[in-house]
N, C-alpha and C. Protein backbone atom coordinates (compact mmCIF):
# COMPACT_ATOMS: atom_id res chain seq x y z
N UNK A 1 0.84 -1.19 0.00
CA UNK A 1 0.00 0.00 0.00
C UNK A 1 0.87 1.24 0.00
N UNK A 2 0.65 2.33 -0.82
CA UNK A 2 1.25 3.49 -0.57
C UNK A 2 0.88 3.93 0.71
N UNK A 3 2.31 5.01 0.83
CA UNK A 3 2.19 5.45 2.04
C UNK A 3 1.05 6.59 2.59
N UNK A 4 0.51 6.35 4.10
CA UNK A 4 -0.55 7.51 3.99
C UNK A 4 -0.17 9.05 4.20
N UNK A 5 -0.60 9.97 3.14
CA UNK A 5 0.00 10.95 3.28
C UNK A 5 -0.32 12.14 4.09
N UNK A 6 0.62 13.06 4.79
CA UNK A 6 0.47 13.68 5.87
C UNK A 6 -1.42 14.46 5.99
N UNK A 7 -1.39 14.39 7.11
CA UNK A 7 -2.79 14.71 7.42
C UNK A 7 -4.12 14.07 7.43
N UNK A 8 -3.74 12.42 8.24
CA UNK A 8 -4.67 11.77 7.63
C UNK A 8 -5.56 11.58 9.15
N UNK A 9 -6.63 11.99 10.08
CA UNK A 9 -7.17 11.15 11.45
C UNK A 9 -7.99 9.67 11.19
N UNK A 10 -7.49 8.51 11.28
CA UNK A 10 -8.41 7.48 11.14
C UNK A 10 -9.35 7.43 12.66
N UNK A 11 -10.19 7.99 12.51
CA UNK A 11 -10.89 7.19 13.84
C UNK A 11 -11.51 5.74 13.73
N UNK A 12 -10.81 4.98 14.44
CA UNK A 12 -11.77 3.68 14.96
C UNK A 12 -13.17 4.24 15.93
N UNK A 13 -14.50 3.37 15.83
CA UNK A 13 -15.29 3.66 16.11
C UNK A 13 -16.00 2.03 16.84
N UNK A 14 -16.71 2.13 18.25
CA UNK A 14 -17.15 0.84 18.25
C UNK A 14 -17.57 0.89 19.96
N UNK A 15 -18.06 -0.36 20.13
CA UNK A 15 -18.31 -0.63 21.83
C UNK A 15 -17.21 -1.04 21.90
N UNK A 16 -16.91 -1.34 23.51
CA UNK A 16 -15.71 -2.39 23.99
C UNK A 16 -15.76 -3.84 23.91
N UNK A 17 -14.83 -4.21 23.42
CA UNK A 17 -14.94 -5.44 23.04
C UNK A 17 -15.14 -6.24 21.41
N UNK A 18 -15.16 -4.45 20.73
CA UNK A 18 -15.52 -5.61 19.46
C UNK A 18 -14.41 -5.35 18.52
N UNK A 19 -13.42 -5.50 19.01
CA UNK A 19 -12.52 -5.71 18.37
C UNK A 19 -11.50 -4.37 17.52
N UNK A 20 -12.11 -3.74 17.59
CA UNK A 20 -10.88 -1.92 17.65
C UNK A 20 -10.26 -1.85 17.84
N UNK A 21 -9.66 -2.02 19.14
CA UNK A 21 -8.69 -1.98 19.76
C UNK A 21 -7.31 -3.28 18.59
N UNK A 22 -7.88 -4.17 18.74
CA UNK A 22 -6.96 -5.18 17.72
C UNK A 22 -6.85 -4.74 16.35
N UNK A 23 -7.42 -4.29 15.91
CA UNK A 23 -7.51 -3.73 14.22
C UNK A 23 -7.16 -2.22 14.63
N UNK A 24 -7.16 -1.56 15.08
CA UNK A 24 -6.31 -0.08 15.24
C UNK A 24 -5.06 -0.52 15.22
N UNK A 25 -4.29 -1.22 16.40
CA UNK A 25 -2.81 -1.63 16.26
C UNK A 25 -2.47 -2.10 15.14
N UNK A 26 -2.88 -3.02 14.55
CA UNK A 26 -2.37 -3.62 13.27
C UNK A 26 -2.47 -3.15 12.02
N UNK A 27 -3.56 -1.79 12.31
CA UNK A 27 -3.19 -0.77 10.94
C UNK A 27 -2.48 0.26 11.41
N UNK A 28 -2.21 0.38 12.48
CA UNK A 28 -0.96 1.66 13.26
C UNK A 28 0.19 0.74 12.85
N UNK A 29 0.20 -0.58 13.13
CA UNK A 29 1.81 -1.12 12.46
C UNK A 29 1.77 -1.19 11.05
N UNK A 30 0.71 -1.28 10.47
CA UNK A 30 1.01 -1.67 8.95
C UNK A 30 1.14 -0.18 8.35
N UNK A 31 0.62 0.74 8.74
CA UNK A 31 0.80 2.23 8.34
C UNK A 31 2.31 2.90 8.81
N UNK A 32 2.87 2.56 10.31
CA UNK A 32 3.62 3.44 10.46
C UNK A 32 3.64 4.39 11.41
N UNK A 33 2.48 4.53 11.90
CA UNK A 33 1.77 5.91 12.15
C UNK A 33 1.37 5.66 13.57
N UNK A 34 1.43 7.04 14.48
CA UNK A 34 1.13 7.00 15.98
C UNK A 34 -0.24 6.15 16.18
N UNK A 35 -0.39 5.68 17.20
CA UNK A 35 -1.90 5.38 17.55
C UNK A 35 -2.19 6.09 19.24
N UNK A 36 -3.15 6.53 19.13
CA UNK A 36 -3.39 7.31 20.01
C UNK A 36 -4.37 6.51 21.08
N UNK A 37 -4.17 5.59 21.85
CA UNK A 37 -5.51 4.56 22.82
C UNK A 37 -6.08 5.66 23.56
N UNK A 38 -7.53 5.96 23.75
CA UNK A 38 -8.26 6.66 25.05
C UNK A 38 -7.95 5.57 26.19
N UNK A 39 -7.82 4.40 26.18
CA UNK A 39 -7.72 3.67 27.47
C UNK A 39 -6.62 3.91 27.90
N UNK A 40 -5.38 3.77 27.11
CA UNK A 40 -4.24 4.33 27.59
C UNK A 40 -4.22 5.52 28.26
N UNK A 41 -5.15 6.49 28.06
CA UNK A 41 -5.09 7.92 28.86
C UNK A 41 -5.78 7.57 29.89
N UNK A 42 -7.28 7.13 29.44
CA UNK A 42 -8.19 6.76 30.75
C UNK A 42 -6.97 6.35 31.77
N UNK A 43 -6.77 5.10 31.82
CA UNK A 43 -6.10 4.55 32.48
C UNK A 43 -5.45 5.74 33.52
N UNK A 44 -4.51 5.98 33.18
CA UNK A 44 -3.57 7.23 33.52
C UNK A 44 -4.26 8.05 34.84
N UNK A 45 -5.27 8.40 34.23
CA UNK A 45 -6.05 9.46 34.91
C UNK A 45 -6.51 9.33 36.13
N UNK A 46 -7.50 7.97 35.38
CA UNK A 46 -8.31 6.99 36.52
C UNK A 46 -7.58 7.04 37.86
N UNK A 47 -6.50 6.34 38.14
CA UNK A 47 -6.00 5.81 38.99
C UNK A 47 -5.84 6.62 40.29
N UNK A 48 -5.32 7.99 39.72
CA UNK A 48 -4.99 9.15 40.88
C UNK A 48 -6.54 10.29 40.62
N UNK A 49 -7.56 9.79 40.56
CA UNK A 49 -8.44 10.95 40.05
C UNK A 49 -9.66 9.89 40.86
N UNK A 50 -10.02 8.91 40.35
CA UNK A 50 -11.36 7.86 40.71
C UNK A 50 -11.96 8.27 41.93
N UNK A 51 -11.28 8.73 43.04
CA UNK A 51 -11.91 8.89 44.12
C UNK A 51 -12.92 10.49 44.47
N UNK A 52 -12.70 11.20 43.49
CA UNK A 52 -12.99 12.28 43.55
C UNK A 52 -13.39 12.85 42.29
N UNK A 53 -13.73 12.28 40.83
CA UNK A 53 -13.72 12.65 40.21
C UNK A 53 -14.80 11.95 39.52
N UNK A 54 -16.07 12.19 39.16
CA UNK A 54 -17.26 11.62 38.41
C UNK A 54 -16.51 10.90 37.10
N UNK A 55 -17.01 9.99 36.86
CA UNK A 55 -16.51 9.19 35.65
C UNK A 55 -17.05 9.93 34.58
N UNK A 56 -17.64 10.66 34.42
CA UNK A 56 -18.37 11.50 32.79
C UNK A 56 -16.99 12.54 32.26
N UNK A 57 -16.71 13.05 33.79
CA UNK A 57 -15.95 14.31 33.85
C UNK A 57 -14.10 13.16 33.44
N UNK A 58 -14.05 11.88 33.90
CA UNK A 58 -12.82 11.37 33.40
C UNK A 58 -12.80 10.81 32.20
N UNK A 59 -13.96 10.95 31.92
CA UNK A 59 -14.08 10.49 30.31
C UNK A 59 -13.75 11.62 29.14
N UNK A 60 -14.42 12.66 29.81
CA UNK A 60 -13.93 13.95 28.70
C UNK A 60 -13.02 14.73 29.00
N UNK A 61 -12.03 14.52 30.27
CA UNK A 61 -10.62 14.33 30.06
C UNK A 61 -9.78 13.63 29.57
N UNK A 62 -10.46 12.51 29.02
CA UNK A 62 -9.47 11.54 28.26
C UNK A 62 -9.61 12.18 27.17
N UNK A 63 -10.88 12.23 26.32
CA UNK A 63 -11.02 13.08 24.94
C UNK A 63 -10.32 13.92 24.57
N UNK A 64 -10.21 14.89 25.78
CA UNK A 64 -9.22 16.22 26.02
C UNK A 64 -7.84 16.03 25.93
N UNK A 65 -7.52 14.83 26.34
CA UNK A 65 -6.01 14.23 25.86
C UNK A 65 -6.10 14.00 24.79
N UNK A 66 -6.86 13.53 24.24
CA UNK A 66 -6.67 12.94 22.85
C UNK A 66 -6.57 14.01 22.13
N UNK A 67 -7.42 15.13 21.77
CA UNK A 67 -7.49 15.80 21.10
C UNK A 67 -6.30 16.57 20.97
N UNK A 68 -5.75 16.84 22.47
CA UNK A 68 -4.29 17.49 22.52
C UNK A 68 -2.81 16.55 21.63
N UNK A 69 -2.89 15.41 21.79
CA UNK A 69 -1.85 15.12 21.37
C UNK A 69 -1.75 14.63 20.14
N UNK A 70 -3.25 14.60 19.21
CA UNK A 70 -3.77 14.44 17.89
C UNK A 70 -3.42 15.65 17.61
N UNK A 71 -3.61 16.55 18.12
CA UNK A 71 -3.31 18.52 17.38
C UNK A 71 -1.61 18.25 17.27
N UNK A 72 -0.44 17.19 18.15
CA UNK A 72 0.86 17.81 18.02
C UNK A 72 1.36 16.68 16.90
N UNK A 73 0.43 15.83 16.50
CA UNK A 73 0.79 14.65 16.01
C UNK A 73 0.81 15.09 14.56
N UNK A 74 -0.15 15.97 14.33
CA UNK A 74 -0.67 16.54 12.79
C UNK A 74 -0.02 18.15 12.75
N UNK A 75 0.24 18.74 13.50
CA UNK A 75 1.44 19.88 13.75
C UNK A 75 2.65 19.83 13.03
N UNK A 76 3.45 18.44 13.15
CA UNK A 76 4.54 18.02 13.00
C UNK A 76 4.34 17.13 11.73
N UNK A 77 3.02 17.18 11.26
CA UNK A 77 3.29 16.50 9.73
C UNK A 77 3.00 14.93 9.90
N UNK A 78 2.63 14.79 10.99
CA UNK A 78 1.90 13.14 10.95
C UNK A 78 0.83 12.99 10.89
N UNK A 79 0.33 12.17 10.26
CA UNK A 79 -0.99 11.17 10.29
C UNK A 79 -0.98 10.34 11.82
N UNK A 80 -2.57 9.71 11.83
CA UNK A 80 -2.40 8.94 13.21
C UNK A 80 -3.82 8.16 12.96
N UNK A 81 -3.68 7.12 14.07
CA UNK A 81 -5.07 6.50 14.29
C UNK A 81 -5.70 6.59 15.98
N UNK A 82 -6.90 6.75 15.97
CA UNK A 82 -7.01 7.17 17.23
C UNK A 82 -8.46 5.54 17.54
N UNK A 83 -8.15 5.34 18.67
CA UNK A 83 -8.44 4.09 19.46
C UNK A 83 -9.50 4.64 20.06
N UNK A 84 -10.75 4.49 19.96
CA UNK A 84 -11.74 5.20 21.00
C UNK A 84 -13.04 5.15 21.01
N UNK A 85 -14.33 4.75 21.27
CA UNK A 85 -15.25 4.60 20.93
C UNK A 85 -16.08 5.14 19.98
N UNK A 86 -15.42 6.46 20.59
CA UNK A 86 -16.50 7.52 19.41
C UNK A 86 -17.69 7.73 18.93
N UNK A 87 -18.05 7.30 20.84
CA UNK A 87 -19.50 7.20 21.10
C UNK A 87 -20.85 8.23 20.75
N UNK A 88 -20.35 9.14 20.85
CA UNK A 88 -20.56 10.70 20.60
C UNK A 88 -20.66 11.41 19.74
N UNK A 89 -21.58 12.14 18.74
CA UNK A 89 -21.19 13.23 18.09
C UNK A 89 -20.32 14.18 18.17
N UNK A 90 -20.27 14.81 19.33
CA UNK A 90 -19.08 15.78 19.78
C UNK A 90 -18.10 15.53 19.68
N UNK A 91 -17.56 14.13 19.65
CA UNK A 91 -16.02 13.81 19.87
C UNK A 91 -15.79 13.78 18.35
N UNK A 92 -16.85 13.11 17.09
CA UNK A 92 -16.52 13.68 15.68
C UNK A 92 -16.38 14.73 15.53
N UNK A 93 -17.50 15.71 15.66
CA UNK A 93 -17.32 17.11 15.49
C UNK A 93 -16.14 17.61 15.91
N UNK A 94 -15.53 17.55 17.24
CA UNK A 94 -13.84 18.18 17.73
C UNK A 94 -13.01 17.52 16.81
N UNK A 95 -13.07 16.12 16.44
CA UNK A 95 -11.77 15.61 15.03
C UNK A 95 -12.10 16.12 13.76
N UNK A 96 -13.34 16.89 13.22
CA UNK A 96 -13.23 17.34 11.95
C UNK A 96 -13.19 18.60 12.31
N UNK A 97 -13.18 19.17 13.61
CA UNK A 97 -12.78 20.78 13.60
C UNK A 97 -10.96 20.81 14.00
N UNK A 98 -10.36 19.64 14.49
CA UNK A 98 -8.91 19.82 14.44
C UNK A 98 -8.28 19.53 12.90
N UNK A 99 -8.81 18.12 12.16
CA UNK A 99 -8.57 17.98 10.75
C UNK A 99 -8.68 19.36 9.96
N UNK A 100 -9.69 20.16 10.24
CA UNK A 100 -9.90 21.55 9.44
C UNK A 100 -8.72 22.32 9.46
N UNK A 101 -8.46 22.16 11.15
CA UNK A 101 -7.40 23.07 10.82
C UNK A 101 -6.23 22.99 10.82
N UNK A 102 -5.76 22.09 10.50
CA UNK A 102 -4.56 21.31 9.96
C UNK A 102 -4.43 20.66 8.21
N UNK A 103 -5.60 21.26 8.10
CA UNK A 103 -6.16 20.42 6.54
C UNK A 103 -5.79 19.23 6.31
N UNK A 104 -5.94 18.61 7.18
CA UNK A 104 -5.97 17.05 7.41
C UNK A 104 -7.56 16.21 7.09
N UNK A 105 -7.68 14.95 6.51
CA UNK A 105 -8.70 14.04 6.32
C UNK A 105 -9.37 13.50 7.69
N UNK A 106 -10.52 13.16 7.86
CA UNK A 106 -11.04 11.83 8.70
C UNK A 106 -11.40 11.05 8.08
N UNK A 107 -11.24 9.89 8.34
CA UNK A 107 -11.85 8.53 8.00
C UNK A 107 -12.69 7.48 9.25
N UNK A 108 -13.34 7.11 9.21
CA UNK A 108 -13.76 6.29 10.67
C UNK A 108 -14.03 4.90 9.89
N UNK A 109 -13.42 4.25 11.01
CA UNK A 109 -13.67 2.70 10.60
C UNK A 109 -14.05 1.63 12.14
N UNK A 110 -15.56 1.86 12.15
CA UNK A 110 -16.52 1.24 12.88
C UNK A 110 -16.36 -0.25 12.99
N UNK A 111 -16.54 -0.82 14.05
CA UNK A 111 -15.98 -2.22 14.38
C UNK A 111 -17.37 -2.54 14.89
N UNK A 112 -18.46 -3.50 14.63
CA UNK A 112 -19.70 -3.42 14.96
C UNK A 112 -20.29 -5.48 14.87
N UNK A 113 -19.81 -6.17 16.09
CA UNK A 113 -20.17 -7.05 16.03
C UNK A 113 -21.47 -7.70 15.27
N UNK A 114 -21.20 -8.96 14.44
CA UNK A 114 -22.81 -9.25 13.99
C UNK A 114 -22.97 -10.59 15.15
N UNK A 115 -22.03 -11.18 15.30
CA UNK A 115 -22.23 -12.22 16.62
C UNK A 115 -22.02 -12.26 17.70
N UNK A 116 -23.35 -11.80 18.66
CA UNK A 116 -23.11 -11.39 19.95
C UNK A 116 -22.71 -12.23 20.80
N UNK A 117 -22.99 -13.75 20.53
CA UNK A 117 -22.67 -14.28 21.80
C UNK A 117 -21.07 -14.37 21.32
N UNK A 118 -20.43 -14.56 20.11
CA UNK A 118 -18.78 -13.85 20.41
C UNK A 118 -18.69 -12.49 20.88
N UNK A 119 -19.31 -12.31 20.49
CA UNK A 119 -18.42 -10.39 21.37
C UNK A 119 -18.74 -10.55 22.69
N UNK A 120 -19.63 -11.39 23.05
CA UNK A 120 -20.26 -11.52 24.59
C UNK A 120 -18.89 -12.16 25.39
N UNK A 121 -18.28 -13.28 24.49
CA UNK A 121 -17.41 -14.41 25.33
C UNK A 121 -16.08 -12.93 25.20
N UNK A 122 -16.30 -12.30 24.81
CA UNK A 122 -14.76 -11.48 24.34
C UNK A 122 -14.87 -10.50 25.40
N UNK A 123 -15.84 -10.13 25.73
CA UNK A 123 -15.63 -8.65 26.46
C UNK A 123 -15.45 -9.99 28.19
N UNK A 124 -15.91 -10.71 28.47
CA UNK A 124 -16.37 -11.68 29.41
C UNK A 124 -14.58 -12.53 29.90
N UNK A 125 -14.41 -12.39 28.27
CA UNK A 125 -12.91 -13.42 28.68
C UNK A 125 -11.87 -12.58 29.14
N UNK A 126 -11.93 -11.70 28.36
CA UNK A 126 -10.63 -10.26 28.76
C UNK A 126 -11.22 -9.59 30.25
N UNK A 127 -12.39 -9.61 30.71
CA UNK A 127 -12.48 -8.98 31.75
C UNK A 127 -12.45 -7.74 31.87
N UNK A 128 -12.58 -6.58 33.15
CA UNK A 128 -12.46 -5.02 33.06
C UNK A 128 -10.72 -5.08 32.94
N UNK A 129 -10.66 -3.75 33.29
CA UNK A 129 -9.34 -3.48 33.82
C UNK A 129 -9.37 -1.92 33.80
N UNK A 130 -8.34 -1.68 34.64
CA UNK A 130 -8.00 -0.49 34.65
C UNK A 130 -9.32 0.35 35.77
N UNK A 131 -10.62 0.04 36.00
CA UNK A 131 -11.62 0.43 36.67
C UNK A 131 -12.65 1.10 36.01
N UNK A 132 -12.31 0.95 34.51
CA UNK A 132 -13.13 1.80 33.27
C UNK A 132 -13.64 0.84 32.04
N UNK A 133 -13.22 -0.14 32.39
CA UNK A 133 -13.35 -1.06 31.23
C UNK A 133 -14.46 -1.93 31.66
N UNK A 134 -15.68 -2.46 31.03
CA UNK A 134 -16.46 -3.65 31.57
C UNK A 134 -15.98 -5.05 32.03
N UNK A 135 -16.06 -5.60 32.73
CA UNK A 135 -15.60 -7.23 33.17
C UNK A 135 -16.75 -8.08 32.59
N UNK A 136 -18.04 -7.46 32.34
CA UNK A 136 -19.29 -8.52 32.49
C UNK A 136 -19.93 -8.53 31.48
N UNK A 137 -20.58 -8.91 30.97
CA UNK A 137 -21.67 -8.70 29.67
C UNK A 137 -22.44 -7.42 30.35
N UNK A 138 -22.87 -7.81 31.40
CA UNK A 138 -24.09 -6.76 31.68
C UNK A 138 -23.61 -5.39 32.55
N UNK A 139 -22.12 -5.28 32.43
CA UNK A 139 -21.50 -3.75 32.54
C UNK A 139 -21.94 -3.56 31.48
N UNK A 140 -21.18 -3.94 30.15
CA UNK A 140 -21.28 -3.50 29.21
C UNK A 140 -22.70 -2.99 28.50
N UNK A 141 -23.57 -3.66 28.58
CA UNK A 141 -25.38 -3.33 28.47
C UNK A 141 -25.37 -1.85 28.99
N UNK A 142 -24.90 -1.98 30.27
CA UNK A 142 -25.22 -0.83 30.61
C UNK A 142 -24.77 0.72 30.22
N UNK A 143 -23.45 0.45 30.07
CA UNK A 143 -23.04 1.22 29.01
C UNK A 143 -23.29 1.82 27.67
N UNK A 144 -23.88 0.40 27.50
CA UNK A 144 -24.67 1.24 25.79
C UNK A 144 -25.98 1.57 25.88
N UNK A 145 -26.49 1.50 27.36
CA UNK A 145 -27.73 1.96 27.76
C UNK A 145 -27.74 2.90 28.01
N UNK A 146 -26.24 3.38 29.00
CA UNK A 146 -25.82 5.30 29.06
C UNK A 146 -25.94 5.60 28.07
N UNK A 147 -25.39 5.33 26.92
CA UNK A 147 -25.59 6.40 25.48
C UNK A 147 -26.86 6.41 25.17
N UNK A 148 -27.90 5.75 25.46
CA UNK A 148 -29.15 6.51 25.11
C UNK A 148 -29.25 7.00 23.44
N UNK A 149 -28.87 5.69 22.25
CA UNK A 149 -28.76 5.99 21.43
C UNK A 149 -27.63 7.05 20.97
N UNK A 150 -27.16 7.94 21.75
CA UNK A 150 -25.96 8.79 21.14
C UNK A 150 -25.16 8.68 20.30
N UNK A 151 -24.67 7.02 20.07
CA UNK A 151 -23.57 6.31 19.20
C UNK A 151 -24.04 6.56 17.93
N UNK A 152 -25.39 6.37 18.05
CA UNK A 152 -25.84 6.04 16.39
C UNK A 152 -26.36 7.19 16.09
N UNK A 153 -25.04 8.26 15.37
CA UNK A 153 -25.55 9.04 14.30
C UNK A 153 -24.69 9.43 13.35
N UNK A 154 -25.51 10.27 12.71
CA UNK A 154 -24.55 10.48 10.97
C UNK A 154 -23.65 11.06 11.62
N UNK A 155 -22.59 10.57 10.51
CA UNK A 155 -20.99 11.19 10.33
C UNK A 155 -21.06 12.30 9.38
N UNK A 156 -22.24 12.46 8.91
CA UNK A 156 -22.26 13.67 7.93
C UNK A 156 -20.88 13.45 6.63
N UNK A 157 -20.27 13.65 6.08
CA UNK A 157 -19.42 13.63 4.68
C UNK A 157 -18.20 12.78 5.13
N UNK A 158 -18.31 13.00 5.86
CA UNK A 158 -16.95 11.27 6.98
C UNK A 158 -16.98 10.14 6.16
N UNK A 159 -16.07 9.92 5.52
CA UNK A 159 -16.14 8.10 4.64
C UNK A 159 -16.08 7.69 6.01
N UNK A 160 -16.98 6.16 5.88
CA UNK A 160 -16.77 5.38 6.95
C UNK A 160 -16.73 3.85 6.72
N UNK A 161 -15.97 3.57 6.96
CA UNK A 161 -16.13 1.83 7.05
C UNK A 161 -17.04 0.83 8.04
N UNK A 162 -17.90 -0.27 8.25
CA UNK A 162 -18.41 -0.71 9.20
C UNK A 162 -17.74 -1.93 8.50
N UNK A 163 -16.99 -2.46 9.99
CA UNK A 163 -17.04 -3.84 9.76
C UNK A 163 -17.14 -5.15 11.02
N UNK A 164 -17.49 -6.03 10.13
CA UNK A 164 -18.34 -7.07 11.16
C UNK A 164 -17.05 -7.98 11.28
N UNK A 165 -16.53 -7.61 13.05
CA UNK A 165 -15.15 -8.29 13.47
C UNK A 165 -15.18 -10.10 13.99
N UNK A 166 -16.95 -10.11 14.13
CA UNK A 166 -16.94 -11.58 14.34
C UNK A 166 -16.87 -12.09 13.06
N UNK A 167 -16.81 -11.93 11.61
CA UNK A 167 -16.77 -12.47 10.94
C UNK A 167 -15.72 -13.73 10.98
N UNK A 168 -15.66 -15.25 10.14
CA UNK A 168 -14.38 -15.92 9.95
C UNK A 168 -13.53 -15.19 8.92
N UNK A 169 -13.39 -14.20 9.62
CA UNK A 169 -12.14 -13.89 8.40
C UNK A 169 -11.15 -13.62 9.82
N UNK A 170 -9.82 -13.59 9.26
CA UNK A 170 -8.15 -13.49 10.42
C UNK A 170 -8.34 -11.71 10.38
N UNK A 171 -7.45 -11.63 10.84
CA UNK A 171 -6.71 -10.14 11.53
C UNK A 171 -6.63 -9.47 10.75
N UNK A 172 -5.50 -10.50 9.73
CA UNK A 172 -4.84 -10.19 8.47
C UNK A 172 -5.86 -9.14 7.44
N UNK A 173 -6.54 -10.27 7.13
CA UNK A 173 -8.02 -10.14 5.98
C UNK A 173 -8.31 -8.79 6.38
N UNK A 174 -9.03 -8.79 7.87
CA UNK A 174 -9.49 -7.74 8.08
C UNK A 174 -8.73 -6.06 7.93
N UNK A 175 -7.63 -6.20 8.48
CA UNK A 175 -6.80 -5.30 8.36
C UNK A 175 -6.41 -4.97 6.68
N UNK A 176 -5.99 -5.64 6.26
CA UNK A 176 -6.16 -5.57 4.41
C UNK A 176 -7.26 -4.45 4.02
N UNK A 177 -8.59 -5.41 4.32
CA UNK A 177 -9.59 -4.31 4.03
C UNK A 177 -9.80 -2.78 4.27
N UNK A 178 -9.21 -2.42 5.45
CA UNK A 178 -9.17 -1.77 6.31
C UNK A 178 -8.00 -0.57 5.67
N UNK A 179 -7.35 -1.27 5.15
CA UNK A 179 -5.90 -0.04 4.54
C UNK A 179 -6.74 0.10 2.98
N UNK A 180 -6.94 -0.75 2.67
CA UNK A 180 -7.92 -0.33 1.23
C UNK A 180 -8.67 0.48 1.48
N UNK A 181 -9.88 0.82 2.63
CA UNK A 181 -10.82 1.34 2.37
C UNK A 181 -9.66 2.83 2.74
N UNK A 182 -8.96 2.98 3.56
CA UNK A 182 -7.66 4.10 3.77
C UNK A 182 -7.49 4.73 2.52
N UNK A 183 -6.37 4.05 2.18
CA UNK A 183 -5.72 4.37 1.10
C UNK A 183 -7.25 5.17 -0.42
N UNK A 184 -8.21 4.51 -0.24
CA UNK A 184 -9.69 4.25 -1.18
C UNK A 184 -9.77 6.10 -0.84
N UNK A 185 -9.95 6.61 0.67
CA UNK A 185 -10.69 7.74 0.86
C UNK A 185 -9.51 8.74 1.63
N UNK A 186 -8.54 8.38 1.52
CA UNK A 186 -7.39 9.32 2.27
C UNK A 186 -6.44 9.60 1.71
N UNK A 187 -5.98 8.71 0.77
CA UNK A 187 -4.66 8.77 0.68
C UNK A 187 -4.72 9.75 -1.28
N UNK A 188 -5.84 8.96 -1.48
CA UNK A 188 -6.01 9.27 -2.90
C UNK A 188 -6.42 10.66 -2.87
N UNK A 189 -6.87 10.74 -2.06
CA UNK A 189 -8.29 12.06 -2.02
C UNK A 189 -7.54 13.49 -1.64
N UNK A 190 -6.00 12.98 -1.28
CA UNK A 190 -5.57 14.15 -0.69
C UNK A 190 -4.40 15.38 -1.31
């Protein structure tokens, strides 16, 4: 694949557990390019903050990281992929108002189980961690019960990819697809 050229934000998009997190890394290695985890920040935060700090309010400090170190990543002439649910409208809207002004692309590539009782054994086998992550099937419910529909809306002119991670297809396959649909709306386009 040609290389992706400067100014590119891939957002991964998805619940926990369905597989993002594994297909972000393996197109951050096959690209080259920073990857930016919100759990990795969560994490961070969590630990010295949890006792005093509402989880809504440590969530959109993680965003707030992200967004900061996505602005120095594309500053300096890099592309990146960012790891994160992207549960939210708002959190698109802040990546196509930093892409703007960097004249940089978005792309989102949605990770959206079609077989629940795998994504069920996946979020179940890996467990929580960190104090932000679900351990249970029915954390997780609840979680997509907080969004109250929020997840599901237009990306407005955003190419987006959806793909179904329980499929039998490998890592590989998937990731393949995944730099095609890239390269398809980023690389060409720019």
């Amino acid at each position: 694949m040609e290389k992706v050229k400067v100014g590119v934000i891939i957002a991964m998009k998805g619940h926990p557990g369905t597989g993002k997190s594994t297909l972000a890394k393996s197109i951050a290695s096959s690209l080259k390019i920073p990857l930016i985890d919100k759990d990795d920040i969560k994490d961070c935060i969590t630990t010295p903050l949890i006792q005093t700090t509402p989880p809504s309010l440590l969530n959109e400090l993680s965003y707030s990281a992200i967004f900061q170190i996505a602005s120095t990543q594309l500053r300096v002439g890099l592309s990146l992929i960012i790891d994160s649910p992207l549960s939210r409208r708002s959190h698109l809207d802040r990546l196509r108002s930093l892409a703007g002004e960097y004249g940089a692309r978005v792309v989102i590539i949605e990770c959206r189980p079609g077989d629940k009782g795998l994504w069920r054994r996946r979020v179940e086998e890996r467990g929580g961690g960190g104090g932000h992550k679900p351990a249970t099937w029915e954390e997780l419910e609840k979680i997509v019960e907080g969004y109250g529909g929020c997840d599901e809306y237009d990306v407005g002119g955003v190419p987006k990819l959806v793909m179904d991670t329980t499929e039998d297809v490998d890592l590989e396959k998937l990731c393949s697809h995944a730099l095609e649909f890239i390269e398809d709306h980023a690389v060409k386009s720019l």
